[in-house]
C-alpha atoms as a PDB file:
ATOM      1  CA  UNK A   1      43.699  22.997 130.537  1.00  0.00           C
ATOM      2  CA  UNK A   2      43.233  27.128 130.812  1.00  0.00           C
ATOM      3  CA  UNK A   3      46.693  28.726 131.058  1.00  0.00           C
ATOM      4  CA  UNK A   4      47.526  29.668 134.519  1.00  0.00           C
ATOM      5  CA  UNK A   5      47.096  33.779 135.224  1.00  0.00           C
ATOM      6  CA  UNK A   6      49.701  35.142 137.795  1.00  0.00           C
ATOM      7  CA  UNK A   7      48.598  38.637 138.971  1.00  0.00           C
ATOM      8  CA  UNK A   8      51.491  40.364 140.982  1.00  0.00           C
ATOM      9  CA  UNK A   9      50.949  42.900 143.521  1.00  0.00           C
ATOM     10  CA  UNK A  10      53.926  45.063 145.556  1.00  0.00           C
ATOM     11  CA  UNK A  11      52.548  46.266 149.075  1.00  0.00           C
ATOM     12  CA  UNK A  12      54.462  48.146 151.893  1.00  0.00           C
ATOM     13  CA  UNK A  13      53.017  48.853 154.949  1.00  0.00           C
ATOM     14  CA  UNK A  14      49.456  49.235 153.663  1.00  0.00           C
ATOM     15  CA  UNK A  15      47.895  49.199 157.111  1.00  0.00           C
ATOM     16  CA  UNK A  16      49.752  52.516 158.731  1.00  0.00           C
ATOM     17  CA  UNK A  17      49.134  53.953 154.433  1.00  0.00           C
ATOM     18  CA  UNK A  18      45.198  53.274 155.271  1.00  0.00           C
ATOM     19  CA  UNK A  19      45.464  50.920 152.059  1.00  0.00           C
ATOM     20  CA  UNK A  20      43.492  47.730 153.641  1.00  0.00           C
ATOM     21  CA  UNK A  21      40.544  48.543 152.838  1.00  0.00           C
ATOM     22  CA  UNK A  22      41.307  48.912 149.307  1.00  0.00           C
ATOM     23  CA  UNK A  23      44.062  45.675 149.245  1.00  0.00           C
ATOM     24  CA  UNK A  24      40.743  43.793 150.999  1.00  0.00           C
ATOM     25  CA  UNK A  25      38.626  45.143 147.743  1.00  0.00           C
ATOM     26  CA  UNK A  26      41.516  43.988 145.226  1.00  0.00           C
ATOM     27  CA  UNK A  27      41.411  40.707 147.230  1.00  0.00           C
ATOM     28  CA  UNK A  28      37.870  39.870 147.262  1.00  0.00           C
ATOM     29  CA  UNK A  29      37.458  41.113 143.553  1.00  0.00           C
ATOM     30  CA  UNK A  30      39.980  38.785 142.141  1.00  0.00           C
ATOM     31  CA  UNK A  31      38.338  35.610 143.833  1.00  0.00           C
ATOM     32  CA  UNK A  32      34.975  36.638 142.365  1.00  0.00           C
ATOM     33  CA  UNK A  33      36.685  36.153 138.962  1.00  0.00           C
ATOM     34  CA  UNK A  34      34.533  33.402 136.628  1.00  0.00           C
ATOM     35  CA  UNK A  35      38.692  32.168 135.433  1.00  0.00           C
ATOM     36  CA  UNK A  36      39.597  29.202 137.043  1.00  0.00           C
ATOM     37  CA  UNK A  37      43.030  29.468 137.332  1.00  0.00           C
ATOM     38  CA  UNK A  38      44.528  32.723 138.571  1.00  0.00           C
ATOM     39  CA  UNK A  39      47.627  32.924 141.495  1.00  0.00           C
ATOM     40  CA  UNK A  40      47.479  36.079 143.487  1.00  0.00           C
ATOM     41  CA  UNK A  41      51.298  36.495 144.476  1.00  0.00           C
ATOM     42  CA  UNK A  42      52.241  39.967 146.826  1.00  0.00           C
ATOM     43  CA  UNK A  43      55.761  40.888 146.813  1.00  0.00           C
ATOM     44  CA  UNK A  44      55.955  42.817 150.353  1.00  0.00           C
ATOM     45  CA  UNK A  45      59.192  45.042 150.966  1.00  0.00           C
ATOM     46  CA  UNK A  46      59.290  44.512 154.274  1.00  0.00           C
ATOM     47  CA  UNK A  47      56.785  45.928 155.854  1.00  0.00           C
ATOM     48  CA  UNK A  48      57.512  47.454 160.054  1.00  0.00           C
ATOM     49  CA  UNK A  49      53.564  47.848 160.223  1.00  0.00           C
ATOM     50  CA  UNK A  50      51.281  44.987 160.607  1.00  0.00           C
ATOM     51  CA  UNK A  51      51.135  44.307 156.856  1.00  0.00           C
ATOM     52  CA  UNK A  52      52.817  40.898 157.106  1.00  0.00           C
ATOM     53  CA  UNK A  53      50.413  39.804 159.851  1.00  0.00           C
ATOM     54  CA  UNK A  54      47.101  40.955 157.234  1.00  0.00           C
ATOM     55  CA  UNK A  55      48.881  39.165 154.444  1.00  0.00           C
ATOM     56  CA  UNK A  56      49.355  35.789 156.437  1.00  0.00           C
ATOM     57  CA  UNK A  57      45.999  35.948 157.429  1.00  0.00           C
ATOM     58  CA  UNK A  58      44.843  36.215 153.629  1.00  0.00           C
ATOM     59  CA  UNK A  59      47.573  33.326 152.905  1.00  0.00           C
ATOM     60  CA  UNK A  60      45.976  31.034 155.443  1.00  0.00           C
ATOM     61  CA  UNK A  61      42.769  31.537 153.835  1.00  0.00           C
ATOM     62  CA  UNK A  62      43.785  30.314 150.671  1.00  0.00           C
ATOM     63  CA  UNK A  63      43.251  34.179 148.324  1.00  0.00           C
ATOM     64  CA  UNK A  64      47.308  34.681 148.104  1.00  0.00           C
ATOM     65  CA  UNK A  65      50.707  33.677 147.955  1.00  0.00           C
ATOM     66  CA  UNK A  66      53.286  36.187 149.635  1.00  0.00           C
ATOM     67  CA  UNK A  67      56.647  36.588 150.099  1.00  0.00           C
ATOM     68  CA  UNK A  68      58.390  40.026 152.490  1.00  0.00           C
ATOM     69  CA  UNK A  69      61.772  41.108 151.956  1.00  0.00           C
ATOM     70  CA  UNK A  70      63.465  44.521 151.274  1.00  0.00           C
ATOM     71  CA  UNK A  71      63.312  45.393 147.963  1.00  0.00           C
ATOM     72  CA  UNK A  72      64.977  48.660 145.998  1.00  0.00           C
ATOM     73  CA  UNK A  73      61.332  49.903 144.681  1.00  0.00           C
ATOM     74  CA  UNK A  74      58.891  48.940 142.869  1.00  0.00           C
ATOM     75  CA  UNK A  75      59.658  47.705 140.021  1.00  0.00           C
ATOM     76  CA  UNK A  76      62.461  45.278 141.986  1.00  0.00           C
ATOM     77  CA  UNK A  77      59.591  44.250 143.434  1.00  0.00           C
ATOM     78  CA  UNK A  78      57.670  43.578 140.145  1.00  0.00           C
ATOM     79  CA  UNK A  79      60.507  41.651 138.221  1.00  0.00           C
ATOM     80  CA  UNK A  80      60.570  39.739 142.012  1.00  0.00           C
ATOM     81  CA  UNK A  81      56.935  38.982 141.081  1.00  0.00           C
ATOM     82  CA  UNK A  82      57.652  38.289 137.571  1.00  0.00           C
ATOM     83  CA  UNK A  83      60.191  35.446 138.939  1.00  0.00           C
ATOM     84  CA  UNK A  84      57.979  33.680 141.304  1.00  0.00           C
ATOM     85  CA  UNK A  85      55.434  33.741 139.176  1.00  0.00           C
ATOM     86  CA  UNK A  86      54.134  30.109 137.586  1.00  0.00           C
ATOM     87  CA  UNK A  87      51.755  31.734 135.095  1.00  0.00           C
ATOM     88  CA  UNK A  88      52.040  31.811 131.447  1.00  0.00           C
ATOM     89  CA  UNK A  89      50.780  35.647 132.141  1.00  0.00           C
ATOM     90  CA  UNK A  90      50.996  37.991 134.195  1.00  0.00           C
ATOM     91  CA  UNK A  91      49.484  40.651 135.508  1.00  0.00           C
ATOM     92  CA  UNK A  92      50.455  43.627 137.377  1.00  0.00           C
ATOM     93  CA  UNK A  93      47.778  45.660 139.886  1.00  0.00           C
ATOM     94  CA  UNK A  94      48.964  47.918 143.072  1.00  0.00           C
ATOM     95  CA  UNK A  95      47.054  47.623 146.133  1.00  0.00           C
ATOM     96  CA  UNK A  96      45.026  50.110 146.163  1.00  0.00           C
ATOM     97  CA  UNK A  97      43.641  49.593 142.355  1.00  0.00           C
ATOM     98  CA  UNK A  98      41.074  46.661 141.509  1.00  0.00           C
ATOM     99  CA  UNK A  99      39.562  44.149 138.288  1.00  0.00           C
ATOM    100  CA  UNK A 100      35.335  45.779 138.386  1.00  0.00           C
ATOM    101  CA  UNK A 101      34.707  43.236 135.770  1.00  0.00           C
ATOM    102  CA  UNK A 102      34.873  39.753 137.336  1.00  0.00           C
ATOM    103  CA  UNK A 103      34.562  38.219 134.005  1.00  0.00           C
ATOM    104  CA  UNK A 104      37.633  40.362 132.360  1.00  0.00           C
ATOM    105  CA  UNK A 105      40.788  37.538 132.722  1.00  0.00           C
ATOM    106  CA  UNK A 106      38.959  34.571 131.247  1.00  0.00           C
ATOM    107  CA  UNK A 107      38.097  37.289 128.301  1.00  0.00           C
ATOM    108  CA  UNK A 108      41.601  38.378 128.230  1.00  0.00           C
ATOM    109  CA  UNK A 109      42.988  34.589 128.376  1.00  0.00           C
ATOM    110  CA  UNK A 110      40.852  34.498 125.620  1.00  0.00           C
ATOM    111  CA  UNK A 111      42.151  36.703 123.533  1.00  0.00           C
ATOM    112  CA  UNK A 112      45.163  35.984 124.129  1.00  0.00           C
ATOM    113  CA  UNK A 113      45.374  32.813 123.027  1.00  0.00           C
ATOM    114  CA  UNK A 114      43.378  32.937 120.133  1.00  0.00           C
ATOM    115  CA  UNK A 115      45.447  36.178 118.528  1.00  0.00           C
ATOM    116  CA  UNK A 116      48.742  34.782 119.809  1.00  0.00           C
ATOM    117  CA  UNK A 117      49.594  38.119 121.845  1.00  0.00           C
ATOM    118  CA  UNK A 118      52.130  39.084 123.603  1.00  0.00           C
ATOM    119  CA  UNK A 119      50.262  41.304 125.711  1.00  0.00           C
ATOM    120  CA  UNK A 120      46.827  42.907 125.634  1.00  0.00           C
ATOM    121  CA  UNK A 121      46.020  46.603 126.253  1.00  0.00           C
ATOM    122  CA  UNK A 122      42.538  47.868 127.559  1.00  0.00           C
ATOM    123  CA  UNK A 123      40.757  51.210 128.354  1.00  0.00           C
ATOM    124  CA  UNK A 124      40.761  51.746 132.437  1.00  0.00           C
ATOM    125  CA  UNK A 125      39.190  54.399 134.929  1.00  0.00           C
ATOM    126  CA  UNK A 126      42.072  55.944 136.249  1.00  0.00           C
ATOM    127  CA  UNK A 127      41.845  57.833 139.942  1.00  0.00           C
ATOM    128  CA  UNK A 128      43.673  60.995 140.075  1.00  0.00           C
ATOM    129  CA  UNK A 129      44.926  62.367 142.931  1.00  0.00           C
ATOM    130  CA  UNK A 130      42.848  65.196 143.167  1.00  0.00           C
ATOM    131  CA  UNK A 131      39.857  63.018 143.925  1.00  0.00           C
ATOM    132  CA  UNK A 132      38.211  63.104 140.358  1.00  0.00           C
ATOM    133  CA  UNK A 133      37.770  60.189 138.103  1.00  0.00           C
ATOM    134  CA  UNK A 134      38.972  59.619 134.124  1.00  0.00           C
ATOM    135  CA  UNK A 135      39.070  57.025 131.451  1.00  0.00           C
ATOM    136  CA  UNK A 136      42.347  56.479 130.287  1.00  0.00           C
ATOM    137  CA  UNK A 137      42.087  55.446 126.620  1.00  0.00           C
ATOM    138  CA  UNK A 138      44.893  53.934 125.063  1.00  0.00           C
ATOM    139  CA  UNK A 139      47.137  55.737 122.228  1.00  0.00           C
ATOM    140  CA  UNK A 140      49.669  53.323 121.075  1.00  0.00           C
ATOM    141  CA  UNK A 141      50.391  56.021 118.211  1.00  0.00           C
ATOM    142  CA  UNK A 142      52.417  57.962 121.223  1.00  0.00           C
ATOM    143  CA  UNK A 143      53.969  55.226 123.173  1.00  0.00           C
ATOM    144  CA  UNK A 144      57.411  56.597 122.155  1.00  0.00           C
ATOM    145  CA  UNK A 145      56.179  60.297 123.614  1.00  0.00           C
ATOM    146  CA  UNK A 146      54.280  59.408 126.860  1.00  0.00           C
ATOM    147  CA  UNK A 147      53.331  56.059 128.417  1.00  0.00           C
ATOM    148  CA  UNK A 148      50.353  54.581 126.131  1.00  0.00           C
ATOM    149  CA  UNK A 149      48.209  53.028 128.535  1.00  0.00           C
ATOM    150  CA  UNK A 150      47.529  51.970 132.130  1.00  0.00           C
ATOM    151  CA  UNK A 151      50.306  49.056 133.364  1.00  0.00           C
ATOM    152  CA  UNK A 152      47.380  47.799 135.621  1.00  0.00           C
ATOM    153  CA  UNK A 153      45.005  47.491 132.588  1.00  0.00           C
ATOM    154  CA  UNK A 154      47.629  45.007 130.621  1.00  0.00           C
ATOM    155  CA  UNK A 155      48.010  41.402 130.447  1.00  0.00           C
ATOM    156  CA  UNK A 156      51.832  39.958 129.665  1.00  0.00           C
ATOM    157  CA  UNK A 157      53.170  36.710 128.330  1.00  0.00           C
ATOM    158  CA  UNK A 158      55.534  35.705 131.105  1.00  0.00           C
ATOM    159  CA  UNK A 159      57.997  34.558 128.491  1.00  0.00           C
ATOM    160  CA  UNK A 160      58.181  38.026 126.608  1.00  0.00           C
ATOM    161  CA  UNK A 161      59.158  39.500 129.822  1.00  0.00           C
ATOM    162  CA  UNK A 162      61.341  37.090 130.492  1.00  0.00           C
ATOM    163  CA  UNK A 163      63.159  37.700 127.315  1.00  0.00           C
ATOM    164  CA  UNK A 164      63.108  41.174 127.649  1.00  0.00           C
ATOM    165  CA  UNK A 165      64.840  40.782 130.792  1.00  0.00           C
ATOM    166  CA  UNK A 166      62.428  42.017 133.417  1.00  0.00           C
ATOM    167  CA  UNK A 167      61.448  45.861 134.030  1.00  0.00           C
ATOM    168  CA  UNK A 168      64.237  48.431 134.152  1.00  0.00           C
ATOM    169  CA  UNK A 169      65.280  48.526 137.577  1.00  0.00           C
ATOM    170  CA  UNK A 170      66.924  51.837 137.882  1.00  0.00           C
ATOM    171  CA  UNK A 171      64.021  53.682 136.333  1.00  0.00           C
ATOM    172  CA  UNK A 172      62.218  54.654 139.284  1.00  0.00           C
ATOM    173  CA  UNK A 173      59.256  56.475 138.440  1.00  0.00           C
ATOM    174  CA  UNK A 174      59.593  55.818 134.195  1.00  0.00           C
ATOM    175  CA  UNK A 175      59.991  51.887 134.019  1.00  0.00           C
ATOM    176  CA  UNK A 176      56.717  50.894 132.703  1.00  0.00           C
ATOM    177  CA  UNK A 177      57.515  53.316 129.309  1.00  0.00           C
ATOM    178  CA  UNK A 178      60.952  51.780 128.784  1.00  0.00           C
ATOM    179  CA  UNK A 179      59.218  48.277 128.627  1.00  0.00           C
ATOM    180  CA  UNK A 180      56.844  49.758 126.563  1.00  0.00           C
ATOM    181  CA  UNK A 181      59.408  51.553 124.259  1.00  0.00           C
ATOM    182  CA  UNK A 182      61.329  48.201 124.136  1.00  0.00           C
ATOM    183  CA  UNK A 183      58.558  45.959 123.143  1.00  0.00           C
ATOM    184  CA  UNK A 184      57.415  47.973 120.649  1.00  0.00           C
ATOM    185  CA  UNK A 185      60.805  48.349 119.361  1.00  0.00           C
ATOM    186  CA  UNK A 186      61.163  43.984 119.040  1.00  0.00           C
ATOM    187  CA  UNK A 187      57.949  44.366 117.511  1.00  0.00           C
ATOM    188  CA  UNK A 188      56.247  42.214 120.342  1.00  0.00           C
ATOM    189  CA  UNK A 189      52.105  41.817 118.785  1.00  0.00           C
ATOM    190  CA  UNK A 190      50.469  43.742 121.175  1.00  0.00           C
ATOM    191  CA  UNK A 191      46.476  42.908 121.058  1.00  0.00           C
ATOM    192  CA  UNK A 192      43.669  45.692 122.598  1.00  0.00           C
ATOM    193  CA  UNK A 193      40.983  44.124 124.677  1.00  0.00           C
ATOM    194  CA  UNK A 194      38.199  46.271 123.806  1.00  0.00           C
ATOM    195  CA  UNK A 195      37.173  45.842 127.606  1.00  0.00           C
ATOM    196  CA  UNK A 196      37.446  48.353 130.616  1.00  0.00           C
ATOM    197  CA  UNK A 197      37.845  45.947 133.596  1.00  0.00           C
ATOM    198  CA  UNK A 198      40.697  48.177 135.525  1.00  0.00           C
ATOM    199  CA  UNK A 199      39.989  50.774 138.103  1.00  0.00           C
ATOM    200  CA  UNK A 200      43.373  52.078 139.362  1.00  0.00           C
ATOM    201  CA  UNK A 201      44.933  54.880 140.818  1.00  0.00           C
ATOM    202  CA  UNK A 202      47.340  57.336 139.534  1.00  0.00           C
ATOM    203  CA  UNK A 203      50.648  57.511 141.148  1.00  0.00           C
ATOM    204  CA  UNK A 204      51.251  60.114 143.661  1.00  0.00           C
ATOM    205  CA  UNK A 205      55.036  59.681 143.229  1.00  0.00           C
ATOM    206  CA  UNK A 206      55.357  60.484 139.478  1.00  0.00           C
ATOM    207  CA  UNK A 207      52.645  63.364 139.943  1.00  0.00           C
ATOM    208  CA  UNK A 208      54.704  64.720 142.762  1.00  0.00           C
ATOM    209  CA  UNK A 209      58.116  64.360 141.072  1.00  0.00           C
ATOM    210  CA  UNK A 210      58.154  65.866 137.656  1.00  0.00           C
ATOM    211  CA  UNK A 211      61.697  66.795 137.407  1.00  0.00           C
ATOM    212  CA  UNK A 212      62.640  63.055 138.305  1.00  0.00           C
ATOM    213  CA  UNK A 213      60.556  61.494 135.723  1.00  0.00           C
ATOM    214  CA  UNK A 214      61.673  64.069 132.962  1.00  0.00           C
ATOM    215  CA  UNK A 215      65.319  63.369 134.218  1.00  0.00           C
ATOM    216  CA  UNK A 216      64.385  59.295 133.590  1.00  0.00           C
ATOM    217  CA  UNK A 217      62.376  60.035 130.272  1.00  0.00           C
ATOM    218  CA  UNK A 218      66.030  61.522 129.011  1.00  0.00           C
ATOM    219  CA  UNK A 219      67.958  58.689 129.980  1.00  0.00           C
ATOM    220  CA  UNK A 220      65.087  56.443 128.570  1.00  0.00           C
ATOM    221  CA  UNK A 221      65.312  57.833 125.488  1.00  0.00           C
ATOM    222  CA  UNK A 222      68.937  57.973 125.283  1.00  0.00           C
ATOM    223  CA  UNK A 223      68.823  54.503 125.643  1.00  0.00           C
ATOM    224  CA  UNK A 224      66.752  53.010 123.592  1.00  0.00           C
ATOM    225  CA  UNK A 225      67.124  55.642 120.839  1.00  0.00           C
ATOM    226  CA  UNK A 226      70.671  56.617 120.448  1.00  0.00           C
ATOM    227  CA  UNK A 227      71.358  54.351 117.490  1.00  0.00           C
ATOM    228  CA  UNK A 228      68.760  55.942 115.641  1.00  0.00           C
ATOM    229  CA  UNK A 229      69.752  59.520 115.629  1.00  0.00           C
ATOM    230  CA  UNK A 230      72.276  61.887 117.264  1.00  0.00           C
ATOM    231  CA  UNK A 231      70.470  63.200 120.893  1.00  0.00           C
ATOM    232  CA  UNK A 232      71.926  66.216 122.472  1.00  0.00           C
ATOM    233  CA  UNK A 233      70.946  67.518 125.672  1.00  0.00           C
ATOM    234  CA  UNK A 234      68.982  69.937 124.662  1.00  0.00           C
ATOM    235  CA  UNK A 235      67.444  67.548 122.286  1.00  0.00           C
ATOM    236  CA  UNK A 236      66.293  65.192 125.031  1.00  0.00           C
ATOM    237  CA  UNK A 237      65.442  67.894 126.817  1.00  0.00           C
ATOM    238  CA  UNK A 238      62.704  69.153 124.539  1.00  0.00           C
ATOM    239  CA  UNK A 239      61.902  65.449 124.236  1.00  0.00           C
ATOM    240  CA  UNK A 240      61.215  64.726 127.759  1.00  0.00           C
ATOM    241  CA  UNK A 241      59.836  67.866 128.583  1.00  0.00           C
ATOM    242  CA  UNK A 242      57.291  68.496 125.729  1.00  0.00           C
ATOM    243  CA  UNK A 243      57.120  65.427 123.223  1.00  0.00           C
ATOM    244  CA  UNK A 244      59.051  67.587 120.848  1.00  0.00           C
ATOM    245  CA  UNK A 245      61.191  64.860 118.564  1.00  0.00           C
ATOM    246  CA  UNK A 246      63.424  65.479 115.591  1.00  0.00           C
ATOM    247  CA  UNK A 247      61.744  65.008 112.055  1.00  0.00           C
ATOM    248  CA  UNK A 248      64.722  62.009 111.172  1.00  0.00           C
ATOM    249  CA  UNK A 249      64.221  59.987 114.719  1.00  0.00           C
ATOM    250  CA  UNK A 250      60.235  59.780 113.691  1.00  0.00           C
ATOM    251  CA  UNK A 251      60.549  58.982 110.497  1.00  0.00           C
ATOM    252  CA  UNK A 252      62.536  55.936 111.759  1.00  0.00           C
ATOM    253  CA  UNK A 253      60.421  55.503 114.638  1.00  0.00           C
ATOM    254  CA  UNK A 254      57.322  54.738 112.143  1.00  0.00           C
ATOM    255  CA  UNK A 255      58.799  52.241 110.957  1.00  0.00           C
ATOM    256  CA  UNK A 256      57.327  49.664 113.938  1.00  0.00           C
ATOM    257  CA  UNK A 257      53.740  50.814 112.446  1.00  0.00           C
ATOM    258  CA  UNK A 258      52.087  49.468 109.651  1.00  0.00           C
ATOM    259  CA  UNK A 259      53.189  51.703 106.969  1.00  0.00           C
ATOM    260  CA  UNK A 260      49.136  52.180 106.244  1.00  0.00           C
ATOM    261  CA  UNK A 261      49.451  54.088 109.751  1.00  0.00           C
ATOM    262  CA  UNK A 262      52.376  56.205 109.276  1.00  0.00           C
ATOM    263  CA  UNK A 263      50.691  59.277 108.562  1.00  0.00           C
ATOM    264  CA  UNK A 264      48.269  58.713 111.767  1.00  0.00           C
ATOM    265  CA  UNK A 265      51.495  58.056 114.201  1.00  0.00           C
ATOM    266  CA  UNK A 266      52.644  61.469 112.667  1.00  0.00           C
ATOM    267  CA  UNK A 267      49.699  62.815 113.235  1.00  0.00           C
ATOM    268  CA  UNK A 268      48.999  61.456 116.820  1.00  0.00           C
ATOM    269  CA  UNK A 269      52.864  62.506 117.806  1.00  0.00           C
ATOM    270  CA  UNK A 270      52.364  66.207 116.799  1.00  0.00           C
ATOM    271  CA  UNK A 271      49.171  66.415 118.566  1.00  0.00           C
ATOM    272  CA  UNK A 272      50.974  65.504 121.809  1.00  0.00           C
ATOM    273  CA  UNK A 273      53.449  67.622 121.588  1.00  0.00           C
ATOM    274  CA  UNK A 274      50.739  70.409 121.019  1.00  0.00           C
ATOM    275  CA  UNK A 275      49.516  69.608 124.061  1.00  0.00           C
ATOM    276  CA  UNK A 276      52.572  69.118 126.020  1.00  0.00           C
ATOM    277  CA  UNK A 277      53.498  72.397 124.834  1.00  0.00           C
ATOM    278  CA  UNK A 278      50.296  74.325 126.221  1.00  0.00           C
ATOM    279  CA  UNK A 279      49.311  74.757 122.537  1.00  0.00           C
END
């Protein structure tokens, strides 16, 4: 039998946010998928609008599963997801973002199974903001520097995240890059699905918040990284704020590459910091 697919979606009041149109086009996209077996589960933080009323509406029809309760944010709300879920993956796609391929999951299932993955990776359009469209290409070279590709574009093994003990909860903005950090760090195979099947949009918070997500990418860093080499404030600061890291934490840091790609992740993490630093 083909592995169940969970995909897990957070939604607060979407109607008064004008986001059900878009939630409808996530929705209607996902049952046009050729896989047989995907769950649609929406983790609702207790909506005051007349969210839960739309959502029962798409219950009763048979397209989701949902559950509404205050929640601390979303990425409570994801690891929420993550424990409802029945799938042996999962996926993870915001209301307002959509699957344009209707034949990506049973490709990604696919792929999956046959490589043994922990999780895939993919190319996505991402929608910024400022009303203008980009492909977001992923650069696992730099997933220590900046967050490597699109969450919405990635397929997990529920058990990995299990084991990993969820998302981060009191990373607001920067939780996605600590899971990424950490995986990468247990050496989880991570797979790319040569396949751009995600069109999502970027997040207004982190754009809008810069000094909270640098403040997160220290702590992030401290975290994960503190056994590796001494981190001073004004080390992490030159971290978070332009990809600058010391010689000694890199060289260690290569280590979860191939050592035929050591000189490319050196490469690829001095480029970024050129560019973080305006150069």
């Amino acid at each position: 039998m083909d592995p169940l697919v969970s995909i897990v979606t957070p939604t607060l009041n979407i109607v008064e946010n004008g986001q059900a149109d878009a939630f409808n086009l996530l929705v209607s996209l996902l049952e046009l998928q050729t896989y047989p077996r995907i769950e649609h589960i929406v983790i609702d933080g207790a909506s005051t609008d007349e969210t839960v009323e739309l959502l029962k509406d798409y219950k009763n029809k048979g397209y989701i599963n949902f559950y509404s309760e205050k929640d601390t944010g979303k990425y409570h709300a994801l690891n929420k997801g993550i424990m409802r879920a029945k799938g042996k993956y999962i996926a993870f796609i915001s209301c307002d973002d959509f699957y344009h391929d209707i034949m990506a999951i049973g490709s990604a299932v696919e792929t999956l199974e046959s490589q043994k993955a922990d999780f895939i990776f993919s190319p996505a359009y991402c929608r910024h903001i400022e009303n203008y469209t980009f492909l977001f290409m992923p650069a696992m070279y730099n997933t220590f520097q900046v967050m490597p590709c699109a969450r919405q574009a990635m397929i997990f093994k529920r058990s990995m995240l299990e084991e990993e003990r969820y998302f981060d909860e009191k990373f607001k903005l920067m939780s996605d890059l600590d899971l990424m950090i950490r995986i990468l760090m247990k050496r989880r195979r991570g797979v790319y699905f040569n396949t751009n099947y995600t069109t999502y949009r970027m997040s207004e918070k982190s754009y809008a918040n810069e000094e909270q997500c640098l403040n997160e990418l220290k702590l992030i860093y401290r975290k994960n990284f503190k056994n590796l080499c001494p981190l001073d404030d004004e080390t992490l600061e030159s971290m978070a704020r332009y990809s600058d890291f010391p010689q000694p934490l890199l060289e260690k840091l290569s280590e979860y590459f191939s050592p035929d790609d050591k000189e490319l992740f050196f490469e690829r993490c001095e480029q970024m910091k050129q560019i973080r630093m305006g150069g």
